[in-house]
Protein backbone atom coordinates (compact mmCIF):
# COMPACT_ATOMS: atom_id res chain seq x y z
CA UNK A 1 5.57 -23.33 -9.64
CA UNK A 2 7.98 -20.26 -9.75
CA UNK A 3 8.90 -19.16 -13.15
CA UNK A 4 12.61 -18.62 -14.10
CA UNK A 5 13.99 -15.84 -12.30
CA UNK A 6 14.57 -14.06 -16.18
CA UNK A 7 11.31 -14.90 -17.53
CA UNK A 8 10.06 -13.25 -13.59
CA UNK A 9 12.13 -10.22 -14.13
CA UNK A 10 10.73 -9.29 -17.82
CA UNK A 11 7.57 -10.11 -17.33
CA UNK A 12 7.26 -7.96 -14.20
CA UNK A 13 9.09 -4.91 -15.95
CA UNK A 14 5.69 -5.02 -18.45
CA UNK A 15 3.41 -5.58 -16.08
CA UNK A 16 4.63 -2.74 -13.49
CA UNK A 17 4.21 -0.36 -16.21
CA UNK A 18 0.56 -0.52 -15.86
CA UNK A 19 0.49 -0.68 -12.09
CA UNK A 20 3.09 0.16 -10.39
CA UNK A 21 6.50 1.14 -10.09
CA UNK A 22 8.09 0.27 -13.56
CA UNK A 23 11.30 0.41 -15.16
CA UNK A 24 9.74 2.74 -18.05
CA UNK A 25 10.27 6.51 -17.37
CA UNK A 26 7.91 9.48 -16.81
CA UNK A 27 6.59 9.68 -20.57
CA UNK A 28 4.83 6.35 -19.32
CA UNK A 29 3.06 7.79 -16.59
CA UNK A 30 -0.02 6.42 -15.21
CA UNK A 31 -2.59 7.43 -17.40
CA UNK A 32 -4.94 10.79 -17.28
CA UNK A 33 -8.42 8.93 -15.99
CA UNK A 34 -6.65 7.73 -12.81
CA UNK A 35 -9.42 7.56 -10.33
CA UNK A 36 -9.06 11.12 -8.39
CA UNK A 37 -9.72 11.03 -4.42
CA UNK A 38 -13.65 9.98 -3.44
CA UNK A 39 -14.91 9.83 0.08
CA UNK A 40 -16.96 6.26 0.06
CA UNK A 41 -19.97 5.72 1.65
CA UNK A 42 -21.20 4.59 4.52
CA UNK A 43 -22.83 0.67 3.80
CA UNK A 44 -22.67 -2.61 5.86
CA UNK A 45 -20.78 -5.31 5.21
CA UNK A 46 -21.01 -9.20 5.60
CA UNK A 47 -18.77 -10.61 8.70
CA UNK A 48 -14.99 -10.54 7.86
CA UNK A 49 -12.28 -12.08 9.83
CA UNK A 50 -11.92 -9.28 12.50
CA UNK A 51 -15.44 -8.52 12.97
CA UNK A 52 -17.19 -11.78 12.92
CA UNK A 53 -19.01 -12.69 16.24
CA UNK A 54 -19.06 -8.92 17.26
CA UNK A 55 -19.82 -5.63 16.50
CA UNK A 56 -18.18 -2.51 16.83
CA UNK A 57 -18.72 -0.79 20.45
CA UNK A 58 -21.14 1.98 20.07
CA UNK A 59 -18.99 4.13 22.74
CA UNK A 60 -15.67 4.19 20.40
CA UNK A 61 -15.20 7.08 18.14
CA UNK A 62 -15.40 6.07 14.71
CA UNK A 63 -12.13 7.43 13.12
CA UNK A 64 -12.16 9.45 9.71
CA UNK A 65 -9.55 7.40 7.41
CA UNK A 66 -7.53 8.95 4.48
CA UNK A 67 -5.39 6.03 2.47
CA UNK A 68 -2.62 7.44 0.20
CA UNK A 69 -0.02 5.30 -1.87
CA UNK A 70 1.31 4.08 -4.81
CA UNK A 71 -0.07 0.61 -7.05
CA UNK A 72 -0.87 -1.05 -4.40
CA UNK A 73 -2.74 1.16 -2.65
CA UNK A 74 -4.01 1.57 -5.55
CA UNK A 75 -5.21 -2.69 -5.85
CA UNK A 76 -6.10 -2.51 -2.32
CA UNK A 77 -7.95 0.76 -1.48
CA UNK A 78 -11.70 -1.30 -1.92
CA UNK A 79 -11.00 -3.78 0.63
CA UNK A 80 -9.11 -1.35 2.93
CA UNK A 81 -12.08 0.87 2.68
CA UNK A 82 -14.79 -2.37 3.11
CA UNK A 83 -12.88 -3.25 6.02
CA UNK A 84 -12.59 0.05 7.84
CA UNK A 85 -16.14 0.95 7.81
CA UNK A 86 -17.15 -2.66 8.51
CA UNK A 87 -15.26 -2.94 11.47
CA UNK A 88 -15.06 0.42 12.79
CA UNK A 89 -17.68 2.50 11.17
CA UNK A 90 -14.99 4.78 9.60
CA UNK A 91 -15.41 7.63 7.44
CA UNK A 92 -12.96 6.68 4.42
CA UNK A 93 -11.32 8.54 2.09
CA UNK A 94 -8.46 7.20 -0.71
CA UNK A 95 -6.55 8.81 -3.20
CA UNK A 96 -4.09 6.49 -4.39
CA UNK A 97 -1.81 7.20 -7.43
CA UNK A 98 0.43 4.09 -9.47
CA UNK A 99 3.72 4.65 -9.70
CA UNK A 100 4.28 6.87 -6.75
CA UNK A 101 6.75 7.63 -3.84
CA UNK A 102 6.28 9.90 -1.22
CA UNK A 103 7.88 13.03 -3.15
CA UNK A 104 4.64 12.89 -5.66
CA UNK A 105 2.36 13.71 -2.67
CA UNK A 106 4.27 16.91 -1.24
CA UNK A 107 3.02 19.84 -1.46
CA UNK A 108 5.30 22.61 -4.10
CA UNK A 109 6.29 19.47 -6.27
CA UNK A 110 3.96 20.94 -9.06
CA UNK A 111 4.30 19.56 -12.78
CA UNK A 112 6.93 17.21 -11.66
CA UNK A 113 4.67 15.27 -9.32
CA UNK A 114 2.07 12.31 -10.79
CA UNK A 115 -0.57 13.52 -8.03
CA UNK A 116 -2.42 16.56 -9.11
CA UNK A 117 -2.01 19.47 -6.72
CA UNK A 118 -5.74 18.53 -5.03
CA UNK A 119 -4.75 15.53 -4.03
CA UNK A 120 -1.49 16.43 -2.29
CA UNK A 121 -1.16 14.90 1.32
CA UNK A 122 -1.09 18.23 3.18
CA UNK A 123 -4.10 19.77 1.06
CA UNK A 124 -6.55 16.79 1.43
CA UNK A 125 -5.65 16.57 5.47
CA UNK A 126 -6.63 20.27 5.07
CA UNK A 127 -9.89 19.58 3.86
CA UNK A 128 -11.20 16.21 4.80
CA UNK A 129 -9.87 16.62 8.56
CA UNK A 130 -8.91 12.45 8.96
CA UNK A 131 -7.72 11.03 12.25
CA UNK A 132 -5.59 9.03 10.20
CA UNK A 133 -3.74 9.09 7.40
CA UNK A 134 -2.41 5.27 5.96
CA UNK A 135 0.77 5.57 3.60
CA UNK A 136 1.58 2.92 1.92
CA UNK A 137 4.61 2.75 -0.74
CA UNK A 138 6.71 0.19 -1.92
CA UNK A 139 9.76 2.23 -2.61
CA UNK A 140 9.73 3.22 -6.11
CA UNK A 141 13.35 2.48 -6.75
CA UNK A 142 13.41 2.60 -10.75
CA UNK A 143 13.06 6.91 -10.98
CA UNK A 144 9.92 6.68 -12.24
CA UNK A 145 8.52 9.97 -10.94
CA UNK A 146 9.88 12.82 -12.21
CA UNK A 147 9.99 14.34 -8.22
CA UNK A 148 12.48 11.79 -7.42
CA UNK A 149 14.93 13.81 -10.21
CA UNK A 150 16.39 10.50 -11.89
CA UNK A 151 17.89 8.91 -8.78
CA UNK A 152 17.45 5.24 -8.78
CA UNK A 153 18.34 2.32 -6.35
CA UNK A 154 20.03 0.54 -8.73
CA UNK A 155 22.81 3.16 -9.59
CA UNK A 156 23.02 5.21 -5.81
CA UNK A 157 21.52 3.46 -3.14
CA UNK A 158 22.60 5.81 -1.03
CA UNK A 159 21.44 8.74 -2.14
CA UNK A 160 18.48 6.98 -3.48
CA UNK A 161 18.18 6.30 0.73
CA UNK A 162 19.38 9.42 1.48
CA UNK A 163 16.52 11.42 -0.66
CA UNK A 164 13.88 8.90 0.26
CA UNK A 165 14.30 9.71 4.30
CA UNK A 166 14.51 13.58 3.26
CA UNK A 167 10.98 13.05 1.04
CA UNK A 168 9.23 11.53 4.22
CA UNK A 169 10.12 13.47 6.89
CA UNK A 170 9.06 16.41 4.63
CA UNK A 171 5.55 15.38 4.16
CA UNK A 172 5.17 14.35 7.84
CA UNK A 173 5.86 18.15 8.41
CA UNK A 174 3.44 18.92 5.69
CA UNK A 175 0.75 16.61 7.18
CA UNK A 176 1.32 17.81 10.64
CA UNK A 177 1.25 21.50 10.15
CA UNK A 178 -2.16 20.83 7.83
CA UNK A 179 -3.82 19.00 10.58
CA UNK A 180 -3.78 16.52 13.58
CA UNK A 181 -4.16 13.02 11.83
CA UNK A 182 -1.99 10.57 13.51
CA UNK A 183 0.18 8.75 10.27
CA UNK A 184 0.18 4.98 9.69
CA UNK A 185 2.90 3.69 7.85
CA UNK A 186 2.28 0.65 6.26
CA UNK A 187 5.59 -1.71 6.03
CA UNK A 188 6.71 -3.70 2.75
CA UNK A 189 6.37 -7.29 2.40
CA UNK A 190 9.70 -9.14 0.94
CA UNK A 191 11.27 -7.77 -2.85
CA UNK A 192 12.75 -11.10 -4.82
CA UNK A 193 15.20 -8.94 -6.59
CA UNK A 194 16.70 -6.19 -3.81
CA UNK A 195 15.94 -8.02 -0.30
CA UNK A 196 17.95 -5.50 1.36
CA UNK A 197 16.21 -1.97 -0.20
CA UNK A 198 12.66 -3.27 0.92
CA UNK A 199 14.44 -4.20 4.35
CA UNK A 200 15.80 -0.12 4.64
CA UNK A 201 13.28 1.11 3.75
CA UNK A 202 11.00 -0.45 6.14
CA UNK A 203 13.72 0.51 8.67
CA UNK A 204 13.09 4.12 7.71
CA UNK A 205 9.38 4.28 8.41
CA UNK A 206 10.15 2.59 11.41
CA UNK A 207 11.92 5.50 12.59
CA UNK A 208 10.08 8.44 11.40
CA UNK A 209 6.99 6.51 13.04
CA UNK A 210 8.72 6.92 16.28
CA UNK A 211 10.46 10.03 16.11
CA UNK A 212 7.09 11.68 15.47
CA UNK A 213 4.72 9.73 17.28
CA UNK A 214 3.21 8.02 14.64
CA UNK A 215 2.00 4.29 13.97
CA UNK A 216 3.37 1.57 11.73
CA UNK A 217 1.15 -1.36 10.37
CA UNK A 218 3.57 -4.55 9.61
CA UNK A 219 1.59 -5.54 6.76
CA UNK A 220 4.36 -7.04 4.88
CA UNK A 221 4.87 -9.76 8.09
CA UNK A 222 1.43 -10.89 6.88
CA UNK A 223 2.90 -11.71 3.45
CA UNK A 224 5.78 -13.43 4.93
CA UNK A 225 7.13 -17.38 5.94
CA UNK A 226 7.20 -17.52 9.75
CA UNK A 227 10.62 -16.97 10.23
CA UNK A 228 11.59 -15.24 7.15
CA UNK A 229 9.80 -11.62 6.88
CA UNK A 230 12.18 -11.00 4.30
CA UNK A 231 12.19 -13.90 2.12
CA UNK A 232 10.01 -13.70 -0.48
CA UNK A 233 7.22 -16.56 -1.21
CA UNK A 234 4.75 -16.98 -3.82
CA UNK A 235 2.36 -19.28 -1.20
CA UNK A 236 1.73 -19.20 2.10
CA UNK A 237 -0.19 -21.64 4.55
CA UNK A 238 -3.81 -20.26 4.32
CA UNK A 239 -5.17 -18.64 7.55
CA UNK A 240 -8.40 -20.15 9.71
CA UNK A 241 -10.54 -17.48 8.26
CA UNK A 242 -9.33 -18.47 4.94
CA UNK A 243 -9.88 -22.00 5.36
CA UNK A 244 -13.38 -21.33 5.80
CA UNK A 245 -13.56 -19.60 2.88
CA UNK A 246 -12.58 -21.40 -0.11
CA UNK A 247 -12.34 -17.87 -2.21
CA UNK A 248 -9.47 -17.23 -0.21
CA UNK A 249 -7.51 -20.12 0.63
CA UNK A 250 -6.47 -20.90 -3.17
CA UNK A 251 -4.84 -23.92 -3.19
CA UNK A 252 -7.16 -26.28 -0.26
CA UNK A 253 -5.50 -29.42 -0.97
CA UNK A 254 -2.33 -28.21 -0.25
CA UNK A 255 -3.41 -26.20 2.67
CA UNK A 256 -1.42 -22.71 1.12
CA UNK A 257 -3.28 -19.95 -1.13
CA UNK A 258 -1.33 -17.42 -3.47
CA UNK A 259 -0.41 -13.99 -2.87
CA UNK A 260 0.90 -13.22 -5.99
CA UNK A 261 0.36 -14.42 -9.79
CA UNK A 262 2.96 -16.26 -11.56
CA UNK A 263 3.67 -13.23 -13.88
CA UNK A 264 3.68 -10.74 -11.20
CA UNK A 265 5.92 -10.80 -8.17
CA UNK A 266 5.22 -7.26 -6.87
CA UNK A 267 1.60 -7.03 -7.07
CA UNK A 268 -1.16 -9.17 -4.90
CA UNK A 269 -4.34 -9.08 -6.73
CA UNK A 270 -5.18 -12.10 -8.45
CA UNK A 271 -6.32 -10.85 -11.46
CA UNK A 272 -4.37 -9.83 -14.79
CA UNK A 273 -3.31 -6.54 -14.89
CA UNK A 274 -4.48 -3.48 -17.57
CA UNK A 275 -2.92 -0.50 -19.20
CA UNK A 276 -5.09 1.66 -16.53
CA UNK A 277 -4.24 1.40 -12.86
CA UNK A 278 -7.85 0.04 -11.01
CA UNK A 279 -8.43 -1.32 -7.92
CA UNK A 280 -8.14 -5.82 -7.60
CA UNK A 281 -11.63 -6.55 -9.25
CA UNK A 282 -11.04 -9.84 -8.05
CA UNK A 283 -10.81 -11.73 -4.42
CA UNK A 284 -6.83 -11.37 -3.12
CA UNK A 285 -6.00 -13.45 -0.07
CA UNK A 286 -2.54 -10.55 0.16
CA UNK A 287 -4.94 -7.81 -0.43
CA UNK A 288 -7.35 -8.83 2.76
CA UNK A 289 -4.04 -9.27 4.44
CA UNK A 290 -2.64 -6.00 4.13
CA UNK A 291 -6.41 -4.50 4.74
CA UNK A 292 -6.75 -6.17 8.16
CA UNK A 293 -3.40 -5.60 9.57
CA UNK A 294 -3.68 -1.48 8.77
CA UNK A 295 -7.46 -2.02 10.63
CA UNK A 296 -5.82 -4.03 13.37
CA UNK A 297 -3.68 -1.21 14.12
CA UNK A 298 -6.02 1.84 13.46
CA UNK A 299 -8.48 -0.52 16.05
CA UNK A 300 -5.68 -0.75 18.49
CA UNK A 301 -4.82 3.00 18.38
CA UNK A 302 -8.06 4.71 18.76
């Protein structure tokens, strides 16, 4: 059952301060021992939903992957990466940092940035040469990084709009004059709070996907009622795959599983979240979600 919209509200503004996009300002920052980018390695998997009953084509490329993003890139980056190499035998890279927007990973941002200057977009295209590059950011709308210089959603949408197109166009110049990965922008599922933000901001990738070329992965229709990609819902009806696997379809009797905890209406893993920003250690029906649409699309789009 939903909590009261108050209760939701407070408890979320505690919880986002340890993975996400909180109301808290920089002097809460995601902690030092944040995990710093790591190439991961090259394993099989056991059959997922989009693999089982085949096997990747031995003729297709396999594509070298680089995941940036905020909290929940940071929650999902393990099953984005499982699912990549299981399906397509990528090379995968991620170097996701809580609390970001797309200002932290430009290049010149400096001390005012929460991604160290290693780990910028434009310097790890640079070095690790990926065919794609997956952002994924909710919209950090509270000012929480200091690159965003203190403007918020909540007191100038429109420049807060306004400075968030600016911020992504410029590192889709810095990506494209570091290399030749083709960008995936991964789209928002629904915000309880500001509908409409969520819903312009999607709007924005949108475009910069096709005014340069680039790819979007509709993630957040995954987390979404049929009908209603912008109505946020606790449950949703579980998938085949997930009625076959009981892990995953949370609530069988009902025929619906849970994409977010009761205390936490931004984030999808399942499990309670800590002080330090980790990925889900536990099994997240929305995490698989968003991992198999950005595969989908990266599968589609070789």
């Amino acid at each position: 059952m939903r909590k009261p919209w108050v209760v939701g509200v407070l408890l979320a503004a505690v919880l986002l301060g340890a993975c996400g996009d909180p109301s808290s300002g920089p002097k809460d920052a995601v902690p030092a021992d944040v995990p710093q980018a790591s190439a991961t390695t090259q394993q099989r998997a056991p059959a997922s939903p989009s693999t089982a009953g085949t096997a990747p084509s031995a003729a297709a490329k396999a594509p070298n992957v680089l995941y940036l993003g905020d909290s929940l890139a940071m929650e999902a980056q393990e099953v984005v990466g499982r699912e990549l190499r299981r399906d397509l035998r990528a090379t995968y890279t991620s170097a996701p940092y809580s609390g970001t927007t797309p200002c932290d990973y430009l290049e010149g941002t400096g001390k005012r940035s929460l991604v160290p200057v290693a780990d910028k977009a434009a310097a790890l295209v640079r070095k690790l040469r990926p065919d794609f590059v997956v952002l994924q950011f909710w919209g950090n709308a509270w000012g929480y990084t200091p690159c965003m210089d203190g403007i918020t959603h909540g007191a100038s949408p429109q420049k807060y709009f306004e400075r968030y197109e600016a911020d992504i166009k410029r590192l889709v110049d810095q990506i494209a004059a570091a290399g030749e990965a083709r960008i995936v922008w991964v789209l928002q599922g629904p915000d309880p709070i500001t509908p409409d933000r969520v819903r312009r901001v999607n709007a924005l990738y949108e475009k910069q996907a096709a005014a340069s070329g680039d790819l979007v992965a509709d993630a957040g229709k995954t987390l979404s009622a049929a009908g209603a990609r912008y109505s946020w819902v606790q449950y949703l009806p579980c998938t085949a795959y997930e009625r076959e696997h009981a892990e995953y379809c949370t609530q069988p009797g009902r025929d619906r599983t849970a994409l977010h905890r009761d205390d936490d209406y931004l984030h999808f893993c399942l499990a309670p979240t800590t002080s330090t920003p980790k990925p889900c250690p536990v099994r997240s029906p929305g995490i698989l979600r968003i991992a198999l649409e950005i595969t989908r699309v990266i599968r589609e789009n070789p």
